[in-house]
Structures are given as C-alpha cells and as structure tokens.
PDB file of N, CA and C in Angstrom:
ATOM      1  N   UNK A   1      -6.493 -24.430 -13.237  1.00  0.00           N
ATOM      2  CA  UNK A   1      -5.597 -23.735 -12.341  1.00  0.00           C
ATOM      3  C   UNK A   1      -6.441 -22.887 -11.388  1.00  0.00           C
ATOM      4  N   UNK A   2      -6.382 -23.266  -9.991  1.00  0.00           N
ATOM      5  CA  UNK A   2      -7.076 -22.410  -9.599  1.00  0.00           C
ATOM      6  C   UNK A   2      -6.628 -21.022  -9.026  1.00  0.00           C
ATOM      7  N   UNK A   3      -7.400 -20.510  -8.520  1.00  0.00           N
ATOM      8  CA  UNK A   3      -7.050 -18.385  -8.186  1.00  0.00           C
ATOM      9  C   UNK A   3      -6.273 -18.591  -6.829  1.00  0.00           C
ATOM     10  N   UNK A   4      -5.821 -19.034  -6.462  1.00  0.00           N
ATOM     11  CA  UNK A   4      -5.203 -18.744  -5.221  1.00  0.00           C
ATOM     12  C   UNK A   4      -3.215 -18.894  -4.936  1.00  0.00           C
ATOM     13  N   UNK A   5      -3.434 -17.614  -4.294  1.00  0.00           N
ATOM     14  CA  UNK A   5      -1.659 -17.352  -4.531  1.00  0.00           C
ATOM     15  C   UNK A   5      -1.143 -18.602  -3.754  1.00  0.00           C
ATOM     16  N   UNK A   6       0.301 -19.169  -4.082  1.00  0.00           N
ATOM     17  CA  UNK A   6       1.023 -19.929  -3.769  1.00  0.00           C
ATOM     18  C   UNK A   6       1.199 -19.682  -1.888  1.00  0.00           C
ATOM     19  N   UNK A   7       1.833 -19.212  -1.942  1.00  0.00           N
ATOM     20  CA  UNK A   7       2.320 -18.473  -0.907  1.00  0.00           C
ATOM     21  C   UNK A   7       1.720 -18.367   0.217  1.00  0.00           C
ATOM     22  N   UNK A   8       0.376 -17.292  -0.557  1.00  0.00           N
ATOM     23  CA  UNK A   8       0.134 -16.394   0.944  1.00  0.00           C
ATOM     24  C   UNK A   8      -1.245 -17.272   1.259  1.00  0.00           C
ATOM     25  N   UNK A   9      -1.775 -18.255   0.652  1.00  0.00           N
ATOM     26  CA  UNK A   9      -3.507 -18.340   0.440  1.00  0.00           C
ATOM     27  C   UNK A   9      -4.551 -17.636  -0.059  1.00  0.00           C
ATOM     28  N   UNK A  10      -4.151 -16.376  -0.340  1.00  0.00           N
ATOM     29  CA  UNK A  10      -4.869 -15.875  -0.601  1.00  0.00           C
ATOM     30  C   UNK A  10      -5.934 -15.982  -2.175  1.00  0.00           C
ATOM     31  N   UNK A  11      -7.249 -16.236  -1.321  1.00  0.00           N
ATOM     32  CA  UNK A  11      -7.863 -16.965  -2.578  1.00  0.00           C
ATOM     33  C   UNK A  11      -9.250 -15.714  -2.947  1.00  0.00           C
ATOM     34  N   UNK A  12     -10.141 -16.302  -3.801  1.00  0.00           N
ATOM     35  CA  UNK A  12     -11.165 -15.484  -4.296  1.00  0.00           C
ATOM     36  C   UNK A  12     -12.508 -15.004  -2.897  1.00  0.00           C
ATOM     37  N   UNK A  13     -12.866 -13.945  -3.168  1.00  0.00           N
ATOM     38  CA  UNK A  13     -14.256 -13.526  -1.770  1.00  0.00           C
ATOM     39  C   UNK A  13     -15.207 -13.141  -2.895  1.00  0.00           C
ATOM     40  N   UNK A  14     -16.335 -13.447  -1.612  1.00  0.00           N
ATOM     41  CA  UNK A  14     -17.691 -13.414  -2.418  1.00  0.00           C
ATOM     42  C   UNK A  14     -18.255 -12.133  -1.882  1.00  0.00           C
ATOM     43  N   UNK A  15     -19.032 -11.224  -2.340  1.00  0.00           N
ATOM     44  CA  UNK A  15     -19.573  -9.928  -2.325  1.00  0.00           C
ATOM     45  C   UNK A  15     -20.882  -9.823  -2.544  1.00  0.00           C
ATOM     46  N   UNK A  16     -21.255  -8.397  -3.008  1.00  0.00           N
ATOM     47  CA  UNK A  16     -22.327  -8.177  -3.706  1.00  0.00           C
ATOM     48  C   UNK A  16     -22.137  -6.599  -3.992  1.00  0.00           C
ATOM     49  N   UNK A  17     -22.392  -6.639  -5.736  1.00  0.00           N
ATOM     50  CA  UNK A  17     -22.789  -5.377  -6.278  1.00  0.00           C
ATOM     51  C   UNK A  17     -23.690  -5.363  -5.481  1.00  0.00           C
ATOM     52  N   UNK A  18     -23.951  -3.399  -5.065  1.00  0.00           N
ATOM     53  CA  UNK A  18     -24.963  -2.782  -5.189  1.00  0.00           C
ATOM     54  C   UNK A  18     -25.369  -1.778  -6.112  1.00  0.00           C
ATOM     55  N   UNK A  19     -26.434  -1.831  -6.701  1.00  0.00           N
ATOM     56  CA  UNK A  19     -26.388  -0.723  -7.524  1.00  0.00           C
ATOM     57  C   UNK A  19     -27.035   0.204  -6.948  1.00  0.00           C
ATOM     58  N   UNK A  20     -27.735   1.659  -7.566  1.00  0.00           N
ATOM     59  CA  UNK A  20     -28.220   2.816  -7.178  1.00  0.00           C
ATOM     60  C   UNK A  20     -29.388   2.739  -7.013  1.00  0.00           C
ATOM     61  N   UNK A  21     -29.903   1.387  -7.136  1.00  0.00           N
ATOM     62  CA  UNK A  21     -31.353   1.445  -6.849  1.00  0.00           C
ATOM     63  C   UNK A  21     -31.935   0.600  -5.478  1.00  0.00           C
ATOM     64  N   UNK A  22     -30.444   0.233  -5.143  1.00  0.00           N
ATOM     65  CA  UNK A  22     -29.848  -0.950  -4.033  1.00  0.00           C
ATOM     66  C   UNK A  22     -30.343  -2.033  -4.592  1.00  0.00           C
ATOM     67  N   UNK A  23     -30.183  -2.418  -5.363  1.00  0.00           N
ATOM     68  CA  UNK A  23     -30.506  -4.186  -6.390  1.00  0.00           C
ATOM     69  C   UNK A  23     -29.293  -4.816  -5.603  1.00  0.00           C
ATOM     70  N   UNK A  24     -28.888  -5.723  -5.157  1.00  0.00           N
ATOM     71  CA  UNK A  24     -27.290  -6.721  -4.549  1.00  0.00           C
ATOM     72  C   UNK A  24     -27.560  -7.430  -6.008  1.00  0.00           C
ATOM     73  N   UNK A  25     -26.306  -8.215  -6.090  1.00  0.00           N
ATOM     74  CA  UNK A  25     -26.024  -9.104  -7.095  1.00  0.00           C
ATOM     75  C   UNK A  25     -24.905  -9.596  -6.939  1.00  0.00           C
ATOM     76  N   UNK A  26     -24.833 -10.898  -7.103  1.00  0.00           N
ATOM     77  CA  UNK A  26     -23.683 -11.707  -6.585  1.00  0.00           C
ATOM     78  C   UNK A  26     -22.287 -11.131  -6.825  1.00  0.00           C
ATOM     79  N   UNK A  27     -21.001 -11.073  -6.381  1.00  0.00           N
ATOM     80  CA  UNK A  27     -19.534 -10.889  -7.319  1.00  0.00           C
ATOM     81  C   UNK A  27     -18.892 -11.622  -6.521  1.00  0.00           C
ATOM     82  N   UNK A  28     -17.909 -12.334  -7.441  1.00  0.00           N
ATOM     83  CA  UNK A  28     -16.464 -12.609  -6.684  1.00  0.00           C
ATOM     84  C   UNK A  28     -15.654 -10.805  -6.842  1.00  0.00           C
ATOM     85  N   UNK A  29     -14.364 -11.524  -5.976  1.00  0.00           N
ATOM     86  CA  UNK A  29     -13.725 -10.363  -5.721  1.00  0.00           C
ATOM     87  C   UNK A  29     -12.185 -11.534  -6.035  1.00  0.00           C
ATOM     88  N   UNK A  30     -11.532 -11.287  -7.361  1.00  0.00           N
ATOM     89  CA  UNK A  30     -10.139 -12.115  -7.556  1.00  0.00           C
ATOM     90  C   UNK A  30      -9.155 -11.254  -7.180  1.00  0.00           C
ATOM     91  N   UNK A  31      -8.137 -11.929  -6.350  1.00  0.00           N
ATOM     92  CA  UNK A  31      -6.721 -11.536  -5.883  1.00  0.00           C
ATOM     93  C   UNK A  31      -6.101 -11.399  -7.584  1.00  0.00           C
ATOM     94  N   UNK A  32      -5.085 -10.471  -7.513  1.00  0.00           N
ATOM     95  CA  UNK A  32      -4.310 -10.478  -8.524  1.00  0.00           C
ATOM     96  C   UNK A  32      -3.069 -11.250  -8.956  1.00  0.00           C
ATOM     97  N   UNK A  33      -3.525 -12.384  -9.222  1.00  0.00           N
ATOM     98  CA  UNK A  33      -2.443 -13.454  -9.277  1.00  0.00           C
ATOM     99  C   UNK A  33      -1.101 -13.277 -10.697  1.00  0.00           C
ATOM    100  N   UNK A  34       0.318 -13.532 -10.593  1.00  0.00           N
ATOM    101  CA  UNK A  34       0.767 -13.195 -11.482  1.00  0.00           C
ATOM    102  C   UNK A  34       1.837 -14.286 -11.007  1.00  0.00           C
ATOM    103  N   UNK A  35       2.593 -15.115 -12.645  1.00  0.00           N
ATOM    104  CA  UNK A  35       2.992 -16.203 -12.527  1.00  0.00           C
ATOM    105  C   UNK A  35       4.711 -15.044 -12.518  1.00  0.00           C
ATOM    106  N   UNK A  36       5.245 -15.637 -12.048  1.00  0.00           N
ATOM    107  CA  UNK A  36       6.964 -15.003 -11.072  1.00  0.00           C
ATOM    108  C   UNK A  36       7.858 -16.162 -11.266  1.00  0.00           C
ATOM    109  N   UNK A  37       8.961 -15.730 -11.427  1.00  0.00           N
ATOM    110  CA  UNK A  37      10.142 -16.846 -11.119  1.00  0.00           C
ATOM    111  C   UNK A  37      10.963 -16.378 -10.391  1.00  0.00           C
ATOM    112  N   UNK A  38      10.855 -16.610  -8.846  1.00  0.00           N
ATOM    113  CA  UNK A  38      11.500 -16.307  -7.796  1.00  0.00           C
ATOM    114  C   UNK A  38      12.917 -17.195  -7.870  1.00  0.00           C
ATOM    115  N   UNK A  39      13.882 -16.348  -7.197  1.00  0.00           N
ATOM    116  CA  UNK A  39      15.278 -17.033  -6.968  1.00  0.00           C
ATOM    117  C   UNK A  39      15.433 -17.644  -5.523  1.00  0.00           C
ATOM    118  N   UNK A  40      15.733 -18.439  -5.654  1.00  0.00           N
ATOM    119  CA  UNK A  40      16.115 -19.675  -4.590  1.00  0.00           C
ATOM    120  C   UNK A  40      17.607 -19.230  -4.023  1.00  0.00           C
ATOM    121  N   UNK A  41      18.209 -18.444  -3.195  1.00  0.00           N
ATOM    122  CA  UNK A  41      19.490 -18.586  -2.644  1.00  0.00           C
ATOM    123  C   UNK A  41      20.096 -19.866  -2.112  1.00  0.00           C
ATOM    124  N   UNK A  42      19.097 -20.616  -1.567  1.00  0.00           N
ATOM    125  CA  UNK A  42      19.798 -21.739  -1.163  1.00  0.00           C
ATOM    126  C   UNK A  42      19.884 -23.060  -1.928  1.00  0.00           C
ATOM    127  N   UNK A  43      19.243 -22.701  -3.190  1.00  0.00           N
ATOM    128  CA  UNK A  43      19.185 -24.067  -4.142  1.00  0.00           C
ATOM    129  C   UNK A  43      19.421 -23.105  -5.735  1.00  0.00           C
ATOM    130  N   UNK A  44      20.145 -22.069  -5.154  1.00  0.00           N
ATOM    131  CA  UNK A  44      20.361 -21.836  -6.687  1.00  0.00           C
ATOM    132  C   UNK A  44      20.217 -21.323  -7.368  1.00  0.00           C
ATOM    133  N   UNK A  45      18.807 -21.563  -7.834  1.00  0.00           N
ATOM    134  CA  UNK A  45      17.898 -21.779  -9.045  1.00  0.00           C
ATOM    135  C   UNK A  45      16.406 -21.081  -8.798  1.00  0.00           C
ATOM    136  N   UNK A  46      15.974 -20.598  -9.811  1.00  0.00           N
ATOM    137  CA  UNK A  46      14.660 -19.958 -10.341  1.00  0.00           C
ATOM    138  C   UNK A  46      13.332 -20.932  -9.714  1.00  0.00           C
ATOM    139  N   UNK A  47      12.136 -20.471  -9.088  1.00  0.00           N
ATOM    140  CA  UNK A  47      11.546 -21.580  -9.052  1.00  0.00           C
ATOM    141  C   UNK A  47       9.926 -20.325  -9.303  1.00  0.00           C
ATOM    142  N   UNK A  48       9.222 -21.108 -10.591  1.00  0.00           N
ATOM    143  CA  UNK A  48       7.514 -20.573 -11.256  1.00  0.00           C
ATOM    144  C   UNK A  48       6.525 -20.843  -9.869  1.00  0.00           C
ATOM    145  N   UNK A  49       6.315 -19.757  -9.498  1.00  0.00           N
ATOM    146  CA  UNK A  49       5.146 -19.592  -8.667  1.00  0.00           C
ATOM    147  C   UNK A  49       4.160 -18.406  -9.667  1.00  0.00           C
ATOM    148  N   UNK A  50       3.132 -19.161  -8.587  1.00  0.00           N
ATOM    149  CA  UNK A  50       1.446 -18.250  -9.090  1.00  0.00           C
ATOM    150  C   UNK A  50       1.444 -17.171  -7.705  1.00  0.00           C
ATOM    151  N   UNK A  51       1.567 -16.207  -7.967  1.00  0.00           N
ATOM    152  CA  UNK A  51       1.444 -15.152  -6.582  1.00  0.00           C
ATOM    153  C   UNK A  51       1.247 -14.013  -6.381  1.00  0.00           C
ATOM    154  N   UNK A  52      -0.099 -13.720  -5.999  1.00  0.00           N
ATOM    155  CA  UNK A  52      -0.758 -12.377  -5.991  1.00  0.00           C
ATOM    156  C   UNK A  52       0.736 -11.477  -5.416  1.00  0.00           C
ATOM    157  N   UNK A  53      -0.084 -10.225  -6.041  1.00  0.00           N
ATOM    158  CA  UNK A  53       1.610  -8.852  -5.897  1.00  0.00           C
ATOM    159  C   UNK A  53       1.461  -8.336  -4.466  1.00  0.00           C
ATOM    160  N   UNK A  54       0.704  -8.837  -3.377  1.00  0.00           N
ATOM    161  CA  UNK A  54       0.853  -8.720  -2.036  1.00  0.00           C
ATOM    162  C   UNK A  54       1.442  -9.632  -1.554  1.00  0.00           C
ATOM    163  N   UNK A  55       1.372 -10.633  -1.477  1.00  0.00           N
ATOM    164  CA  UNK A  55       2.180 -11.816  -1.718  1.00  0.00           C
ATOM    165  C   UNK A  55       3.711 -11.618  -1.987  1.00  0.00           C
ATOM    166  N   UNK A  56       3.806 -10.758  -3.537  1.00  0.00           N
ATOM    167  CA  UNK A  56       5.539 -10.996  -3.668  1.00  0.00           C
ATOM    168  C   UNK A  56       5.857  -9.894  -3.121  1.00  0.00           C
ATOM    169  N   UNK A  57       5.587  -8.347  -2.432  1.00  0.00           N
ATOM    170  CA  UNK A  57       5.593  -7.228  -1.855  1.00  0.00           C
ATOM    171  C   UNK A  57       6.238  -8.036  -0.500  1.00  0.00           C
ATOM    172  N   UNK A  58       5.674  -8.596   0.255  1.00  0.00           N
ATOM    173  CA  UNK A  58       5.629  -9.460   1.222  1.00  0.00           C
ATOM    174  C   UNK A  58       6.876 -10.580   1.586  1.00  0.00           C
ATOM    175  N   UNK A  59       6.992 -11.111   0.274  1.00  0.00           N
ATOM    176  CA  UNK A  59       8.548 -11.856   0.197  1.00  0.00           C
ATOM    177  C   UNK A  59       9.375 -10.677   0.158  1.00  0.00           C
ATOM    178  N   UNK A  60       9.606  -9.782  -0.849  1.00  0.00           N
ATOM    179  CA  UNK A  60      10.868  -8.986  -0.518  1.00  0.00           C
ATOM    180  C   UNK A  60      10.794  -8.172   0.491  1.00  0.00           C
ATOM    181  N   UNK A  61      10.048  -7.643   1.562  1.00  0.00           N
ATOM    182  CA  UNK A  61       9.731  -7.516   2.403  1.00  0.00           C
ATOM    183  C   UNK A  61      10.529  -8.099   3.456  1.00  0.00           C
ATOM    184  N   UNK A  62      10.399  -9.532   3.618  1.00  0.00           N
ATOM    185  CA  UNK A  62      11.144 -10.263   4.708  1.00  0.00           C
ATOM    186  C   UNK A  62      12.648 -10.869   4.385  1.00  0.00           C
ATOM    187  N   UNK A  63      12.943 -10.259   2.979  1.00  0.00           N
ATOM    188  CA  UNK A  63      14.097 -10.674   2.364  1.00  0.00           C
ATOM    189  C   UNK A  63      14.348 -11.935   1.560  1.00  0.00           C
ATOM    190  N   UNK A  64      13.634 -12.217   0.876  1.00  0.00           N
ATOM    191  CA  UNK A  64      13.971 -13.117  -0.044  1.00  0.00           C
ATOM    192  C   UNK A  64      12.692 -13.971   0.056  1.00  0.00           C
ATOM    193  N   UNK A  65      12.581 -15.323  -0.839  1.00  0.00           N
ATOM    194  CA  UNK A  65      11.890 -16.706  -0.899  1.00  0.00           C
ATOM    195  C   UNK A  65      12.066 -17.516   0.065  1.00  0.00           C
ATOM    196  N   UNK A  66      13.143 -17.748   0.608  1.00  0.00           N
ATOM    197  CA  UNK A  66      13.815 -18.737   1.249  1.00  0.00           C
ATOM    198  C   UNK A  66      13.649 -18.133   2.586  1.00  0.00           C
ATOM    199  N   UNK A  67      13.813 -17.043   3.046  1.00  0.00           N
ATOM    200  CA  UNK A  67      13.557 -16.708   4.506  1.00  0.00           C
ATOM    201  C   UNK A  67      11.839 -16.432   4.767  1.00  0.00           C
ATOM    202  N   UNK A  68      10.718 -16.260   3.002  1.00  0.00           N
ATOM    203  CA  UNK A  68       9.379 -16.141   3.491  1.00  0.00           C
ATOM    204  C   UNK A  68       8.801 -17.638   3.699  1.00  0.00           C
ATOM    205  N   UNK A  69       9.693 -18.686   2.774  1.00  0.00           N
ATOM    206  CA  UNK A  69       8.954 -19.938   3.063  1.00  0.00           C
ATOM    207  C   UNK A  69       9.541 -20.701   3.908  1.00  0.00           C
ATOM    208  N   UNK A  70      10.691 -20.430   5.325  1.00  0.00           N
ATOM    209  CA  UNK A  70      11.235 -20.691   6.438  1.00  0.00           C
ATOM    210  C   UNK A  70       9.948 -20.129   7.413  1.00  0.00           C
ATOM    211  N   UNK A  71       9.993 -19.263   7.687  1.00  0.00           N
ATOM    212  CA  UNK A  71       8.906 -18.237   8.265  1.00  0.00           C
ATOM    213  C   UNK A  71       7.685 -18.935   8.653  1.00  0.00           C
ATOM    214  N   UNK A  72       6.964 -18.870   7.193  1.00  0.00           N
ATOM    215  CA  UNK A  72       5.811 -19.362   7.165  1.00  0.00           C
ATOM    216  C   UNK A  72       5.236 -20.494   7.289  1.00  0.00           C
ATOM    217  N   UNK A  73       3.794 -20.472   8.512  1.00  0.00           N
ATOM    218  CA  UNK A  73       3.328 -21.784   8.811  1.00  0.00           C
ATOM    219  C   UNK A  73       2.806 -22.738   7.360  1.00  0.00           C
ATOM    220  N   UNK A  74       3.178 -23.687   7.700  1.00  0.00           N
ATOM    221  CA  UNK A  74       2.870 -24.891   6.423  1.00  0.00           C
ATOM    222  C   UNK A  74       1.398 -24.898   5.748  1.00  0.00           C
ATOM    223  N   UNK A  75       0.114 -24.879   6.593  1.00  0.00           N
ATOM    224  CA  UNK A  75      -1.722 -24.815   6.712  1.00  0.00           C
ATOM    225  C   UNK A  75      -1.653 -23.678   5.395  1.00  0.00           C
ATOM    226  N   UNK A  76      -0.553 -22.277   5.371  1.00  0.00           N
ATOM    227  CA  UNK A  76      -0.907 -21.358   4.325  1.00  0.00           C
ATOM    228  C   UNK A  76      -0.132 -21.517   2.906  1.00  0.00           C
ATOM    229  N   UNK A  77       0.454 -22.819   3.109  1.00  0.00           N
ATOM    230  CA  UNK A  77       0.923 -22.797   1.801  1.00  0.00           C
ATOM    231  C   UNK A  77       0.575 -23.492   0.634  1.00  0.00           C
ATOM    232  N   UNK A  78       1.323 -23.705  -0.762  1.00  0.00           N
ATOM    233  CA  UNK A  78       0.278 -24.741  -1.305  1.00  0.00           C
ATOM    234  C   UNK A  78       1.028 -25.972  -1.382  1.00  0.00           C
ATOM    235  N   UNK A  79       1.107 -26.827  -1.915  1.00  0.00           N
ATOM    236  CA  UNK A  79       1.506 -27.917  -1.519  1.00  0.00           C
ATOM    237  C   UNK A  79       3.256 -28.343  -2.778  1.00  0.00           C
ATOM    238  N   UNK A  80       3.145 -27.507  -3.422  1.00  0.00           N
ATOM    239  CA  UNK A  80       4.508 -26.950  -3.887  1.00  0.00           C
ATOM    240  C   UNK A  80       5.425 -26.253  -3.225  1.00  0.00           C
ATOM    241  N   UNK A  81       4.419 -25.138  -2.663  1.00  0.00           N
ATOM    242  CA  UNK A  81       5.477 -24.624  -1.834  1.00  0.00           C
ATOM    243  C   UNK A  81       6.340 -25.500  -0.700  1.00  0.00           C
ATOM    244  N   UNK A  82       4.975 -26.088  -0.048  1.00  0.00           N
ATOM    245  CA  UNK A  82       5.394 -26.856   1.113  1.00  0.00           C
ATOM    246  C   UNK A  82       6.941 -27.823   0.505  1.00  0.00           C
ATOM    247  N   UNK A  83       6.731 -28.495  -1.085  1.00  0.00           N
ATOM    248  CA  UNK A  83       8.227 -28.923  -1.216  1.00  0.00           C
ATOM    249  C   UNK A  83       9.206 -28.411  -1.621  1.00  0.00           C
ATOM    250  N   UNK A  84       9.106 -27.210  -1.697  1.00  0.00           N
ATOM    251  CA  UNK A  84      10.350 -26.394  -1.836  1.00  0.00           C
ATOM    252  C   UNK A  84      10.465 -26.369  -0.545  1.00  0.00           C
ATOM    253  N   UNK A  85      10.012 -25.129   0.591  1.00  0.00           N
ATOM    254  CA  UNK A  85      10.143 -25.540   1.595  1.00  0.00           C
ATOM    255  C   UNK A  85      11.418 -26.462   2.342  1.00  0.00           C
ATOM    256  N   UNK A  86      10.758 -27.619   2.510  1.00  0.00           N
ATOM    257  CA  UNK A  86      11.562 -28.921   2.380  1.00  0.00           C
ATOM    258  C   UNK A  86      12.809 -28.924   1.771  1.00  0.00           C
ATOM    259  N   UNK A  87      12.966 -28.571   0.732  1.00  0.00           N
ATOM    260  CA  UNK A  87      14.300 -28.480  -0.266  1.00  0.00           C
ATOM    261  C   UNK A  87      15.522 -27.543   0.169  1.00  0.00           C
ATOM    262  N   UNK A  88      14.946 -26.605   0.754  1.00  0.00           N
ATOM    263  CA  UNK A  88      15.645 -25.179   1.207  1.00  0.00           C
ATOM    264  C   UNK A  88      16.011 -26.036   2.745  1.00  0.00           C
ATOM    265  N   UNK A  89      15.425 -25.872   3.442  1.00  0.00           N
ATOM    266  CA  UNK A  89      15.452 -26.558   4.914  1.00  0.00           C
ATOM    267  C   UNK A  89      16.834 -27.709   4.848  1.00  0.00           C
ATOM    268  N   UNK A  90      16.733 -28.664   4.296  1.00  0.00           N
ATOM    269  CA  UNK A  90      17.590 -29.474   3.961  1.00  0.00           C
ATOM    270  C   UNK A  90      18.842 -29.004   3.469  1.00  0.00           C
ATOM    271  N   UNK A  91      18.694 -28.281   2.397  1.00  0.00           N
ATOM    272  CA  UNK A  91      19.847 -27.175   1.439  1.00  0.00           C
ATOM    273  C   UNK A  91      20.643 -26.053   2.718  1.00  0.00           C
ATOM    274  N   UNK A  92      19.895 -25.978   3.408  1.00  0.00           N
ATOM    275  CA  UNK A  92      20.660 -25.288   4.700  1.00  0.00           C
ATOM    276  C   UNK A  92      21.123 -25.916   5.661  1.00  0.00           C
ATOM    277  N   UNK A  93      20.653 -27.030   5.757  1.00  0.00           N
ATOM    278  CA  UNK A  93      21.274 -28.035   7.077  1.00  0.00           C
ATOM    279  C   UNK A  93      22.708 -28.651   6.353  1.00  0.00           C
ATOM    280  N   UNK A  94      22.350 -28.818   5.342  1.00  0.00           N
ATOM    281  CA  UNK A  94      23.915 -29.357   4.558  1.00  0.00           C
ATOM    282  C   UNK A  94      24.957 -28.304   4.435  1.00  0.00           C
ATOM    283  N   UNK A  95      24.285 -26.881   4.364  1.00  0.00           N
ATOM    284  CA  UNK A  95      25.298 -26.022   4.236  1.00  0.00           C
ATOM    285  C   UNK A  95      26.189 -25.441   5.530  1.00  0.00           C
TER     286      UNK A  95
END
C-alpha cells in the first residue's frame, strides 16, 4: 500500500536531518495518512479511502466528497477515486 492520500496526492518528501554538529542525513517526511469512510450523497453509500487529515479538512471544507471529487482535476487523483468520480457524475445526471 503505498503513502499517498487518495484524494489530494499528497505523497512522501525527501529531507535531511541536521544535527548539531551539522552532520545531514537522509529522511523521508510521511503525510499522515488515515483510512476514512466517507459518505457518498449521491450514491448513498460509505466509500474506504486512504487520506491524509489535510486532505479530509479540505473535503469538508468544500462540502462534502461528492462536490471535492466534482471539483477536482483528474492528474491529482488516484485511480479509485477517478471511479467514483465517474459514479457520482453519472448518479447526478440521472438525478
């Protein structure tokens, strides 16, 4: 499974400790990913995403799942999302 939120892209950065003697040393830097079961208004139903808590700050933010993955360009999503997405889009044209 890899580190990167559903949603937003947001994935792992590379750094460097310094210590007090200025030594660098490699670090990642991990987003805080946390698995969520967001509600779907237009389909319903619960749907398991992986999504750092800036990320879900961000959905309720713009009001819901369904209006952040309307919104959002396709390049930042993951490829789940992209078919929900799809699902909602459709789920609203019928409605």
């Amino acid at each position: 499974m890899s580190r990167v939120c559903e949603l937003t892209g947001k994935g792992r950065l590379v750094g460097m400790n310094v210590s007090h003697s200025h030594v660098r040393t490699k670090k990642t830097f991990l987003p805080n990913l946390q698995n969520v079961t967001l509600l779907s208004d237009a389909l319903d139903r619960g749907v398991k995403l992986r999504v750092s808590t800036s990320g879900l700050r961000s959905v309720e933010h713009v009001g819901g799942l369904d209006n952040w993955l309307l919104k959002t360009r396709d390049e930042r999503l993951s490829l789940k999302a992209r078919r929900l997405k799809r699902e909602i889009a459709k789920a609203r044209a019928a409605a």
